[in-house]
PDB file of N, CA and C in Angstrom:
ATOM      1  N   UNK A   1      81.178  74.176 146.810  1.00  0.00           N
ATOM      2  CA  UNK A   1      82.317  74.403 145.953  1.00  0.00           C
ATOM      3  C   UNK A   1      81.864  74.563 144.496  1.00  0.00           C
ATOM      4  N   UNK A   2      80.665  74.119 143.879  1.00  0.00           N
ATOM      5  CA  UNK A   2      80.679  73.974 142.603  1.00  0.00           C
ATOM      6  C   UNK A   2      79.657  74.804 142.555  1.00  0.00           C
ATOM      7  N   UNK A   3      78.931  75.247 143.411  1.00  0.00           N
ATOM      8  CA  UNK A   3      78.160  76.633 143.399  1.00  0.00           C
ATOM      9  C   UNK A   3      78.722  78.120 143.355  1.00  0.00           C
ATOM     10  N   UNK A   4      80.461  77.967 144.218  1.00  0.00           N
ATOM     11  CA  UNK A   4      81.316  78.773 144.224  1.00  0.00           C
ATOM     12  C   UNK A   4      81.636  78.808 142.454  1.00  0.00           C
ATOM     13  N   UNK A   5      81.996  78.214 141.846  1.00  0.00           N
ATOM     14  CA  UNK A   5      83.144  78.193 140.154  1.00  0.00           C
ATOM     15  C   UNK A   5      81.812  78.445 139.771  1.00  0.00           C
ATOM     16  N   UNK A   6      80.043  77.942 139.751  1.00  0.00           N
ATOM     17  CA  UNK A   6      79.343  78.342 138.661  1.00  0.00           C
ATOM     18  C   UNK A   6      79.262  79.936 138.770  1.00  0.00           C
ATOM     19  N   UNK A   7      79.119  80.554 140.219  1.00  0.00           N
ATOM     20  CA  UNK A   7      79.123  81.907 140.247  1.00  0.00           C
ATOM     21  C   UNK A   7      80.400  82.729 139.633  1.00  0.00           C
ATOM     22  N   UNK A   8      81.456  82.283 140.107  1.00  0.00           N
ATOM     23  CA  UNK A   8      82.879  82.912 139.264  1.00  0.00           C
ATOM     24  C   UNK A   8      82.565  82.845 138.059  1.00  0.00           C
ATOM     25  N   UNK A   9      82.305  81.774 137.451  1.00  0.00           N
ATOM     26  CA  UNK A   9      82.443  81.843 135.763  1.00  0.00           C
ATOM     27  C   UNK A   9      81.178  82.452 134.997  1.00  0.00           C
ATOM     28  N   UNK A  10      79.748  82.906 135.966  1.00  0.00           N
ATOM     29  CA  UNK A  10      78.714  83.795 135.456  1.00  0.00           C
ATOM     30  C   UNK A  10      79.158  85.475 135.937  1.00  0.00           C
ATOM     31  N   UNK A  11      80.317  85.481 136.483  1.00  0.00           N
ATOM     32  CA  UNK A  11      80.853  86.726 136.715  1.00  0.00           C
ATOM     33  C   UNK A  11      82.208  86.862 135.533  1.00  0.00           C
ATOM     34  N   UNK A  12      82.901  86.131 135.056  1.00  0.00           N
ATOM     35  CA  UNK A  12      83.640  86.179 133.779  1.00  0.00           C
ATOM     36  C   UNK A  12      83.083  86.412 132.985  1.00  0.00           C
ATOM     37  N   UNK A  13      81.615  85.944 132.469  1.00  0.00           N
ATOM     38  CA  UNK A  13      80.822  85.737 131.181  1.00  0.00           C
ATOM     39  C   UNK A  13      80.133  87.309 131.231  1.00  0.00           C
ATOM     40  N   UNK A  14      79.889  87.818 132.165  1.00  0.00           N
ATOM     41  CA  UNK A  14      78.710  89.097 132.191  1.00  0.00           C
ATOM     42  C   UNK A  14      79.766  90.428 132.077  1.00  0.00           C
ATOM     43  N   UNK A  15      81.095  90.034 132.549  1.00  0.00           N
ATOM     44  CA  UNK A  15      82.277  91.119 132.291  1.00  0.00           C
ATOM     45  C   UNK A  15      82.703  90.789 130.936  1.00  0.00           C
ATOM     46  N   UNK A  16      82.573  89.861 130.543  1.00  0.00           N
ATOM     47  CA  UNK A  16      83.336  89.965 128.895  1.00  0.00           C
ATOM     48  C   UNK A  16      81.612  90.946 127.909  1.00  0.00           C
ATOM     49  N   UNK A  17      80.589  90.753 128.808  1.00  0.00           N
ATOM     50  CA  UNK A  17      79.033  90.803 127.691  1.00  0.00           C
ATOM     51  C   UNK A  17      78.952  92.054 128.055  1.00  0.00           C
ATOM     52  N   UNK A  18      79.848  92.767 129.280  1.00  0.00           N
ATOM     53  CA  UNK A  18      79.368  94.345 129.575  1.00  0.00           C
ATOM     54  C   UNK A  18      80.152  95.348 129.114  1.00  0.00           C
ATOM     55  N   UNK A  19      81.056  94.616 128.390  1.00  0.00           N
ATOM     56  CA  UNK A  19      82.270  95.821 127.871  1.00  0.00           C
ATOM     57  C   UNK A  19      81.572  96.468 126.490  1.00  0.00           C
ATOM     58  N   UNK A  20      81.860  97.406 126.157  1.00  0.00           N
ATOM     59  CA  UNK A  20      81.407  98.434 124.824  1.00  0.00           C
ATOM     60  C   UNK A  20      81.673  97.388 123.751  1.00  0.00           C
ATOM     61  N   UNK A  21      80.467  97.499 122.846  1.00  0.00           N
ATOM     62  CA  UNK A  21      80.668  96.566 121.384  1.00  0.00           C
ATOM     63  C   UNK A  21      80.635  97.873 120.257  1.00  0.00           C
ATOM     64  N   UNK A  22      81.794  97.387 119.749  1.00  0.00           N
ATOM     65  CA  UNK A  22      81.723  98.663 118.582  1.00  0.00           C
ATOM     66  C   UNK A  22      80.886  98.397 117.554  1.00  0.00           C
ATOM     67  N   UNK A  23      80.422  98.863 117.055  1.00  0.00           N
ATOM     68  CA  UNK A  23      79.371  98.636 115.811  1.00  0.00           C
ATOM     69  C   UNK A  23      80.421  98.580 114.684  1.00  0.00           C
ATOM     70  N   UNK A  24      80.142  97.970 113.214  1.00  0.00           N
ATOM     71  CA  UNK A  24      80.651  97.651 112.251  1.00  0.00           C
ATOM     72  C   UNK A  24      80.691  98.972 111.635  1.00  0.00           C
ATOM     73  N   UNK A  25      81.928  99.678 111.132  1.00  0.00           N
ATOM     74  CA  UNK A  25      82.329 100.660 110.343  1.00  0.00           C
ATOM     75  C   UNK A  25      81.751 100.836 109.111  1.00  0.00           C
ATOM     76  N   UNK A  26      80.758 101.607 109.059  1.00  0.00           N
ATOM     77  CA  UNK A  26      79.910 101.526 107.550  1.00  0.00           C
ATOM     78  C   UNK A  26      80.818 103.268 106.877  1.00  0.00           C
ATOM     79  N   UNK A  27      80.553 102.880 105.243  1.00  0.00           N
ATOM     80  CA  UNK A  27      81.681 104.133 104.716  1.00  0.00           C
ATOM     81  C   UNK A  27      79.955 104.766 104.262  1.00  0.00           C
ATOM     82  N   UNK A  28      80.146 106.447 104.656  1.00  0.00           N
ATOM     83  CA  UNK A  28      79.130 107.189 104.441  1.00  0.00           C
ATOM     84  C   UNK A  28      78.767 107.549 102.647  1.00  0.00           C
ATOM     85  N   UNK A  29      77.550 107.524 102.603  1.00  0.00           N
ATOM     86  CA  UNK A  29      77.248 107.678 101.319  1.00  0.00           C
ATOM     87  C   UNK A  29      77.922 109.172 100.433  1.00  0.00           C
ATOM     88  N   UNK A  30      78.744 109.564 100.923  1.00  0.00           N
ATOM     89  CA  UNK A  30      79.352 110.131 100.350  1.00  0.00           C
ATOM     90  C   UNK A  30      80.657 109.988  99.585  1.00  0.00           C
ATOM     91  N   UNK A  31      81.556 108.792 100.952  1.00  0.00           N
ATOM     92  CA  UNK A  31      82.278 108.021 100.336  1.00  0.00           C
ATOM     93  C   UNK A  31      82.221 107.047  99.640  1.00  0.00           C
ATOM     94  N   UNK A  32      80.915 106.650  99.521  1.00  0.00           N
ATOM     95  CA  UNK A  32      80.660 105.790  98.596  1.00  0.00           C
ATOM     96  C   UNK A  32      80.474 105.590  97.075  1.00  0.00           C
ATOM     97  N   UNK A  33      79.761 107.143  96.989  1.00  0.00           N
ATOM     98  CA  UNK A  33      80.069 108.032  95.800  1.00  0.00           C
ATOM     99  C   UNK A  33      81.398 108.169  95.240  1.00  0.00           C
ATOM    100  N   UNK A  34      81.905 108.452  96.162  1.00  0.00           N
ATOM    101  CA  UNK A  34      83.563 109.055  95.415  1.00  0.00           C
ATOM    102  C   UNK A  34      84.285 107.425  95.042  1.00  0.00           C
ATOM    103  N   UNK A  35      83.360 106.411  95.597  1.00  0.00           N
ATOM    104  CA  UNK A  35      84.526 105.138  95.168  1.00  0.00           C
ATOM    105  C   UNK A  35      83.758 104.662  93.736  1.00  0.00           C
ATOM    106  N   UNK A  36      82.456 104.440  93.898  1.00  0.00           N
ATOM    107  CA  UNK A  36      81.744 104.404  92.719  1.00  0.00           C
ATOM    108  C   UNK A  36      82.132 105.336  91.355  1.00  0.00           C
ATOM    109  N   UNK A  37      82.451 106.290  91.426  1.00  0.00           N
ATOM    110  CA  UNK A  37      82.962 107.245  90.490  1.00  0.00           C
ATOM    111  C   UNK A  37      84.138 107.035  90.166  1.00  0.00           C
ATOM    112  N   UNK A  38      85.093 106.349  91.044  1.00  0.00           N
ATOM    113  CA  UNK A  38      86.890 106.418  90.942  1.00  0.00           C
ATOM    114  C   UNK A  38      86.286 104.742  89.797  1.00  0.00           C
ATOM    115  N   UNK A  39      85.701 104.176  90.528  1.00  0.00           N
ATOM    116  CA  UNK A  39      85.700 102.378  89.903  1.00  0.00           C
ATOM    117  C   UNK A  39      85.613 102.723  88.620  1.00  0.00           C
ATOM    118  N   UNK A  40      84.192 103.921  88.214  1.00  0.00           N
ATOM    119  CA  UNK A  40      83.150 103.936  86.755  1.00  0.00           C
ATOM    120  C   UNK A  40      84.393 104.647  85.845  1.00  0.00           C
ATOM    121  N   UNK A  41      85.381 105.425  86.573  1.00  0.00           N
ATOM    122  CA  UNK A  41      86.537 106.074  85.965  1.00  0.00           C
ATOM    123  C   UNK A  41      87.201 104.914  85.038  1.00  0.00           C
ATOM    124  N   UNK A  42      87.802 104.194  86.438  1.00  0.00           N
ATOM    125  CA  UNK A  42      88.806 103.229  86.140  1.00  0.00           C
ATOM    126  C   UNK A  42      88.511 102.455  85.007  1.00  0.00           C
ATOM    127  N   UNK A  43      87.007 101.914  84.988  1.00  0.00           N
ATOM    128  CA  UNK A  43      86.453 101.307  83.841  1.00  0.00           C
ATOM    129  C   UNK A  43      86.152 101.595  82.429  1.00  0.00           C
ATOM    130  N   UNK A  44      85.704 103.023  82.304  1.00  0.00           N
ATOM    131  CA  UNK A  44      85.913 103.880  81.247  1.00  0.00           C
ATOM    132  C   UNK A  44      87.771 103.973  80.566  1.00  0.00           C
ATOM    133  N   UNK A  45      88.311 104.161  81.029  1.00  0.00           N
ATOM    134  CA  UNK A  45      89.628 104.405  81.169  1.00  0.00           C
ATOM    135  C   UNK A  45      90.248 103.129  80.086  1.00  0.00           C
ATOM    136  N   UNK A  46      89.750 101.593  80.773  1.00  0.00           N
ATOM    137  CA  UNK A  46      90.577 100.557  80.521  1.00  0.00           C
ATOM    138  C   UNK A  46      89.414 100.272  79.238  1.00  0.00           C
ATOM    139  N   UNK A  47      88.317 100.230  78.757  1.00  0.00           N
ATOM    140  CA  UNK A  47      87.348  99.574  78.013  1.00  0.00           C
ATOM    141  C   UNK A  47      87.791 100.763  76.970  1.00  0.00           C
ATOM    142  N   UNK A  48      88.089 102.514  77.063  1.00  0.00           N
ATOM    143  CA  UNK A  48      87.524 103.213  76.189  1.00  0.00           C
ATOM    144  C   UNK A  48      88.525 102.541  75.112  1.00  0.00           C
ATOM    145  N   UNK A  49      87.583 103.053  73.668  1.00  0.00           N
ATOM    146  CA  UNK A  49      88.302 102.405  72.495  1.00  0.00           C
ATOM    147  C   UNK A  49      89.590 103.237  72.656  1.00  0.00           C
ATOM    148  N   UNK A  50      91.077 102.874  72.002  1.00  0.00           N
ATOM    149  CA  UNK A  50      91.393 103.731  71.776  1.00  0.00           C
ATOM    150  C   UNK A  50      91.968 103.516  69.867  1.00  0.00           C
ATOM    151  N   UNK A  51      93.171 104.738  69.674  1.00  0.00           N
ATOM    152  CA  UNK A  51      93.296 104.716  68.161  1.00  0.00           C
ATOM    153  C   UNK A  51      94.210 104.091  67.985  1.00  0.00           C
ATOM    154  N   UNK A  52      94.768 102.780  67.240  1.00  0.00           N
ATOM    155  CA  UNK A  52      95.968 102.180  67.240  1.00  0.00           C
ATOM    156  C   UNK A  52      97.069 103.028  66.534  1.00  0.00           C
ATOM    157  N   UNK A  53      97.600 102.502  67.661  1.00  0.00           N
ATOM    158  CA  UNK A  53      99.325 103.012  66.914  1.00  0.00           C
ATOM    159  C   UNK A  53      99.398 102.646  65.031  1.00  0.00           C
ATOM    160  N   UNK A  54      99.710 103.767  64.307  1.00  0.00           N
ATOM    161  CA  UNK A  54      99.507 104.164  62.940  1.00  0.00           C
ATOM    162  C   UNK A  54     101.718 104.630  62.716  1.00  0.00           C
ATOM    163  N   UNK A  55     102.547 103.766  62.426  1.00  0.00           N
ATOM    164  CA  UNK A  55     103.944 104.321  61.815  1.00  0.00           C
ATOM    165  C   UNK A  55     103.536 105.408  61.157  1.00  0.00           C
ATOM    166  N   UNK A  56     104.659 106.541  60.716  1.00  0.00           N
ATOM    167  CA  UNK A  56     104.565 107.471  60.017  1.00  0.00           C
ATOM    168  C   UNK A  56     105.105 106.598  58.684  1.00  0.00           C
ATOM    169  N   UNK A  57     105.722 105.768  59.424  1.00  0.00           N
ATOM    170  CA  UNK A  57     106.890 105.203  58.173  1.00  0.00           C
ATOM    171  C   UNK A  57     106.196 103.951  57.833  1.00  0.00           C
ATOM    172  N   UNK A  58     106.402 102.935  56.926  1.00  0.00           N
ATOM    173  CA  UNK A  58     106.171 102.363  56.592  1.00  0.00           C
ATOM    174  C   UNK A  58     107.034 101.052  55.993  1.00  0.00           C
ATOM    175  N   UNK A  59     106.963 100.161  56.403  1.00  0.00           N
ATOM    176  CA  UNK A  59     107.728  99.186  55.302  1.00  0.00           C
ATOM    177  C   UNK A  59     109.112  99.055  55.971  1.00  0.00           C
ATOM    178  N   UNK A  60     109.720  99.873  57.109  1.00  0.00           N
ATOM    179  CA  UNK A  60     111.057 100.295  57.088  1.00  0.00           C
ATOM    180  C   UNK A  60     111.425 100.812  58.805  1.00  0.00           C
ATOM    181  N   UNK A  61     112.612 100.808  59.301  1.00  0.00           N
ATOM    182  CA  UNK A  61     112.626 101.391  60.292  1.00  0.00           C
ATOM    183  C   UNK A  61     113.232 103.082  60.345  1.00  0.00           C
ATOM    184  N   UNK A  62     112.524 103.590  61.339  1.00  0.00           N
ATOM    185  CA  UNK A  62     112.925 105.579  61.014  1.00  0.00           C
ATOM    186  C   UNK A  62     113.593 105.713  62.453  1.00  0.00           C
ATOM    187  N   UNK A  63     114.561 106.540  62.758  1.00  0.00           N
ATOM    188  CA  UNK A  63     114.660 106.531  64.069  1.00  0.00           C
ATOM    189  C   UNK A  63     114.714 108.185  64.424  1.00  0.00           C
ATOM    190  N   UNK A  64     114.038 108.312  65.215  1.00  0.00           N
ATOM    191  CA  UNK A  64     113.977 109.698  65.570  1.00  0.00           C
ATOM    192  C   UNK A  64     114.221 110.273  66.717  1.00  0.00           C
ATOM    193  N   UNK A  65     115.512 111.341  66.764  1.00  0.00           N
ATOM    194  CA  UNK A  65     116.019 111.943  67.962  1.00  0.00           C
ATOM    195  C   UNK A  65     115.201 113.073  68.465  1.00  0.00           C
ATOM    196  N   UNK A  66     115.038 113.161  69.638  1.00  0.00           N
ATOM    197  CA  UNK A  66     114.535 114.574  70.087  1.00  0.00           C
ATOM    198  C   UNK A  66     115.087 115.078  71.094  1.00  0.00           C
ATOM    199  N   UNK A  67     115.761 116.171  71.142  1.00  0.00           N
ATOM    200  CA  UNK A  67     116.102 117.374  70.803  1.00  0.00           C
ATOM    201  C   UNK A  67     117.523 116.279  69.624  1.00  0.00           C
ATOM    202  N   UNK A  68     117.864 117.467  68.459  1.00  0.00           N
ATOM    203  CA  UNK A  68     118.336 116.835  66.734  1.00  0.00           C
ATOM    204  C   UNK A  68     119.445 116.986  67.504  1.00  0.00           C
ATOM    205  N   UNK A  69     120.150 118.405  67.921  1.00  0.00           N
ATOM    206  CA  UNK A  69     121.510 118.895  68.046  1.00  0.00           C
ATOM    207  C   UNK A  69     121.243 119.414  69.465  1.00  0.00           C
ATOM    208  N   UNK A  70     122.230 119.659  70.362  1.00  0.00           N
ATOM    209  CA  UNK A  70     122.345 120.522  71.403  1.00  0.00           C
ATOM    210  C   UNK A  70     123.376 121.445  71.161  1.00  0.00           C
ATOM    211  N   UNK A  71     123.059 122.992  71.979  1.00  0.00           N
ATOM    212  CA  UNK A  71     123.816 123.568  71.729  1.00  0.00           C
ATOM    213  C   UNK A  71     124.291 124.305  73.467  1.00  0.00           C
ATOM    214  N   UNK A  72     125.072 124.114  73.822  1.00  0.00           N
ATOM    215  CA  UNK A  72     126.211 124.162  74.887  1.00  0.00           C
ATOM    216  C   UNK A  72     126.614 125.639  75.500  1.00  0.00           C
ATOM    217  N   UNK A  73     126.495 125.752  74.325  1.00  0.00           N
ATOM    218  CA  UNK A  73     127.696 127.367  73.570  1.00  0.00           C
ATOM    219  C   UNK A  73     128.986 126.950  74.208  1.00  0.00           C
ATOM    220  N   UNK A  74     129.852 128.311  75.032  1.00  0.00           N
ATOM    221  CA  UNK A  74     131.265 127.906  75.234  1.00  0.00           C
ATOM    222  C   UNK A  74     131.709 127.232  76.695  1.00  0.00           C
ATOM    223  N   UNK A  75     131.864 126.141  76.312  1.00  0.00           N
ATOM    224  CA  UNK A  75     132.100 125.239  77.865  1.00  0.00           C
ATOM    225  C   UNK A  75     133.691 125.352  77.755  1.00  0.00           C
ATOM    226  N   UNK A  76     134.206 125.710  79.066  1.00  0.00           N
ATOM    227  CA  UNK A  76     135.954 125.758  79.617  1.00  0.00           C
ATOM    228  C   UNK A  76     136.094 124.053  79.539  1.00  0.00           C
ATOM    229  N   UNK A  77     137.601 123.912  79.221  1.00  0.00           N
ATOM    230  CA  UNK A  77     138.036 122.362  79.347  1.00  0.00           C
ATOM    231  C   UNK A  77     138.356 121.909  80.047  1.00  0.00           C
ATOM    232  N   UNK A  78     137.629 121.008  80.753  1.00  0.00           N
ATOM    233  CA  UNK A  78     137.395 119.946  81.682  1.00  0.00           C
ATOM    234  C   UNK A  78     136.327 120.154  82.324  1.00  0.00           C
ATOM    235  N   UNK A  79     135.338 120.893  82.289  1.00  0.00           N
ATOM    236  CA  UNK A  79     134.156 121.356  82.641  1.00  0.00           C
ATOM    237  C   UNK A  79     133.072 119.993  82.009  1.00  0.00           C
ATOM    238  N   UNK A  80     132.642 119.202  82.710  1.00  0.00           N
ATOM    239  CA  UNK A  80     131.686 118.317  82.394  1.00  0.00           C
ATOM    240  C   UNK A  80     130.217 118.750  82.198  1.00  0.00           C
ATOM    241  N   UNK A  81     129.530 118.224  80.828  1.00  0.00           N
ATOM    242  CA  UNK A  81     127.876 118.457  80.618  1.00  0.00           C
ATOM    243  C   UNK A  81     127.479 117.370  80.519  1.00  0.00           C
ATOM    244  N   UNK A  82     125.889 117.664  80.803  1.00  0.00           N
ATOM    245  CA  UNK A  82     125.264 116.571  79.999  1.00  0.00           C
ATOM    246  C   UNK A  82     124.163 116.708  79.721  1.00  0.00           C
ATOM    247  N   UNK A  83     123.583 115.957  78.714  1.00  0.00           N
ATOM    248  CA  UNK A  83     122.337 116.265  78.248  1.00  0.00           C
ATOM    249  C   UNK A  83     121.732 114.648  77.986  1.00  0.00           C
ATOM    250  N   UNK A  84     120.247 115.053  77.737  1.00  0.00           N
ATOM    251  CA  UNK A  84     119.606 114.050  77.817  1.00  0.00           C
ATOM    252  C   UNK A  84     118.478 114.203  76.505  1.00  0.00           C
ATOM    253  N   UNK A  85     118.301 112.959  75.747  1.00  0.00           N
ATOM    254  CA  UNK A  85     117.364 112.920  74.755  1.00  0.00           C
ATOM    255  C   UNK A  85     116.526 111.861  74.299  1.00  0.00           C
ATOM    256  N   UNK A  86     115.804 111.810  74.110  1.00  0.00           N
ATOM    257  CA  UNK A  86     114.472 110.572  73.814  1.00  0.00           C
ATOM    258  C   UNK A  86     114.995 110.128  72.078  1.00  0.00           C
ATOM    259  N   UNK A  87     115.192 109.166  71.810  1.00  0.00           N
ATOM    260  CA  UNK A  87     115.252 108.072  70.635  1.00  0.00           C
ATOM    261  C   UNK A  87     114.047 107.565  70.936  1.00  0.00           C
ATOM    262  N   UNK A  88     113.587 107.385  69.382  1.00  0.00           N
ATOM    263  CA  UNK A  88     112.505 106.393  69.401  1.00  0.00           C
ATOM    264  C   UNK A  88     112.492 105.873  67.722  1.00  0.00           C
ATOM    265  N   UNK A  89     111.922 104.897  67.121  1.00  0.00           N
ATOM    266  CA  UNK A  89     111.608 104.153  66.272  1.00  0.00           C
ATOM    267  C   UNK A  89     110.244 104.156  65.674  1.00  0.00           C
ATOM    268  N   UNK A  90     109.945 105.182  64.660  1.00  0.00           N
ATOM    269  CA  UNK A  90     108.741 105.630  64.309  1.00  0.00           C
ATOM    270  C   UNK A  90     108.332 105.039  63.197  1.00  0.00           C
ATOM    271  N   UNK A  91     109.399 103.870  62.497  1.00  0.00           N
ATOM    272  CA  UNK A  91     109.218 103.140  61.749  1.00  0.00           C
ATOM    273  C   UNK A  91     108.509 101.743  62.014  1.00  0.00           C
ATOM    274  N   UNK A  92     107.845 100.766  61.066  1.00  0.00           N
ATOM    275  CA  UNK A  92     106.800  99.810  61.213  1.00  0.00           C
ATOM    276  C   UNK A  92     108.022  98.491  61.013  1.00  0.00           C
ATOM    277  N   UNK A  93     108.924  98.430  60.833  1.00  0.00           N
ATOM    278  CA  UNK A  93     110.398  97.920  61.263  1.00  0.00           C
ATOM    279  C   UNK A  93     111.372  97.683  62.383  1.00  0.00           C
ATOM    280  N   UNK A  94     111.906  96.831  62.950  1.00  0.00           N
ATOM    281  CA  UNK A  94     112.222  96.914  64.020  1.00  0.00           C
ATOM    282  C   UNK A  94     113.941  97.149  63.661  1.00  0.00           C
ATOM    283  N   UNK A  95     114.391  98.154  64.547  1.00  0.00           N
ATOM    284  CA  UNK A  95     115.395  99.089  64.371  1.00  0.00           C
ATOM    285  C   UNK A  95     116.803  98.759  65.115  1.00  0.00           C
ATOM    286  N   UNK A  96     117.686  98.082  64.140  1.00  0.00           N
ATOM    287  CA  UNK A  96     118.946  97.297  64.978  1.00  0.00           C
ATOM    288  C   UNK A  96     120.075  98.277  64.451  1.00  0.00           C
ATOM    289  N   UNK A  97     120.871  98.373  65.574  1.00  0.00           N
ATOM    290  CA  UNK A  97     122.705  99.369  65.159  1.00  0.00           C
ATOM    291  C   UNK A  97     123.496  98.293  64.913  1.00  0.00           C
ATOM    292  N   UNK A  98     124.182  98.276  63.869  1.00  0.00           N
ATOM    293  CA  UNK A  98     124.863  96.957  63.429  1.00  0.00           C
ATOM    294  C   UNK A  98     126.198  97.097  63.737  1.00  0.00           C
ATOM    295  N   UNK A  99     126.363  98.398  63.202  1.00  0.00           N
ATOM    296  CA  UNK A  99     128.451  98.934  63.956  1.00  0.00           C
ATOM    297  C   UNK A  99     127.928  99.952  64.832  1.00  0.00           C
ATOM    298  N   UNK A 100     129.163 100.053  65.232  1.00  0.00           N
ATOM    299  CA  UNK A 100     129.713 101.313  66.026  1.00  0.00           C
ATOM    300  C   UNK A 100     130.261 102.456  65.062  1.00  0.00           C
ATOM    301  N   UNK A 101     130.297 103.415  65.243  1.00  0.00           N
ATOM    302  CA  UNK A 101     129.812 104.068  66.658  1.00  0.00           C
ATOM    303  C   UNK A 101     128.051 104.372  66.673  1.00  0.00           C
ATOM    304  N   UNK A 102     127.325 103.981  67.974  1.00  0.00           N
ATOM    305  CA  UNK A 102     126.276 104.244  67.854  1.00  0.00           C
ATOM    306  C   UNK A 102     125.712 105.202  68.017  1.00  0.00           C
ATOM    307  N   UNK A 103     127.080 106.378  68.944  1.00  0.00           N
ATOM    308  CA  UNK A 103     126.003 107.450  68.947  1.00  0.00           C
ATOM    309  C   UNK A 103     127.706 108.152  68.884  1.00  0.00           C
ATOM    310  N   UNK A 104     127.445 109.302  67.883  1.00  0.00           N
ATOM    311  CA  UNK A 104     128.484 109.896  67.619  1.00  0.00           C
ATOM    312  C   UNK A 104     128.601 111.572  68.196  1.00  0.00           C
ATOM    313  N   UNK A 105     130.265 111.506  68.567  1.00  0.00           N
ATOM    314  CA  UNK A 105     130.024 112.974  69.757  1.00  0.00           C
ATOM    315  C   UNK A 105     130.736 114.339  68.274  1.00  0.00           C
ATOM    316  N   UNK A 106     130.103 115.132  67.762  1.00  0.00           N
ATOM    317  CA  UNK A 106     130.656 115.779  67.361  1.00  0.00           C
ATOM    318  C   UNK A 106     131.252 117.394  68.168  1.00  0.00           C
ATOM    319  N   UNK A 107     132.491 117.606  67.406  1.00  0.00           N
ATOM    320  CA  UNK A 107     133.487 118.656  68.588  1.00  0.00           C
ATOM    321  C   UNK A 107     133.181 119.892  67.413  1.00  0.00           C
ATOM    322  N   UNK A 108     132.678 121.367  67.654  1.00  0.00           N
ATOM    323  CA  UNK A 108     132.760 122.227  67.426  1.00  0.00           C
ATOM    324  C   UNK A 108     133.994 123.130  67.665  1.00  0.00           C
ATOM    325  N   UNK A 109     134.264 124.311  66.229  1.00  0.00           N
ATOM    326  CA  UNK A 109     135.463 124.875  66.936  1.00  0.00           C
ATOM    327  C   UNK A 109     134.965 126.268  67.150  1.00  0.00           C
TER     328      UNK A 109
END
């Protein structure tokens, strides 16, 4: 009987040792290159000096619209637009709206 289970269990052990072993996934020196280069990027990127932010303005806050005016031409009434524009604060001041109205709609005739 115990000659029977040592043979069963040297027949479990030689079926788990005969199945295919995959070898460890190595990345080809080519891809290795391209990661080395993305890293030396990334590093250049975050270290390079850069030029500090320089206000145009000084002393004061400036606020600057871009695009100044839009122009529509003739829209029918009730016909909805819209447009879209970048504000920014080019002054060395930090830039608060104290009343209303903050952004004013002017009507052409």
């Amino acid at each position: 009987m115990k000659r029977r289970n040592r043979q069963r269990k040297q027949k479990r052990d030689n079926i788990g040792s005969m199945a295919p072993r995959r070898s460890p996934r190595r990345w080809t020196p080519r891809v290795q290159w391209m990661l080395a280069a993305i890293a030396v990027g990334a590093i250049l990127i975050w270290v390079w000096p850069r030029e500090p932010f320089v206000p145009p303005v000084n002393g004061a806050p400036k606020l600057v619209v871009d695009p100044a005016a839009f122009d529509f031409g003739d829209v029918p009434v009730g016909r909805w637009v819209r447009a879209a524009f970048e504000v920014q604060n080019v002054g060395s001041e930090p830039l608060r709206f104290m009343e209303r109205p903050w952004v004013e709609l002017v009507e052409g005739c």
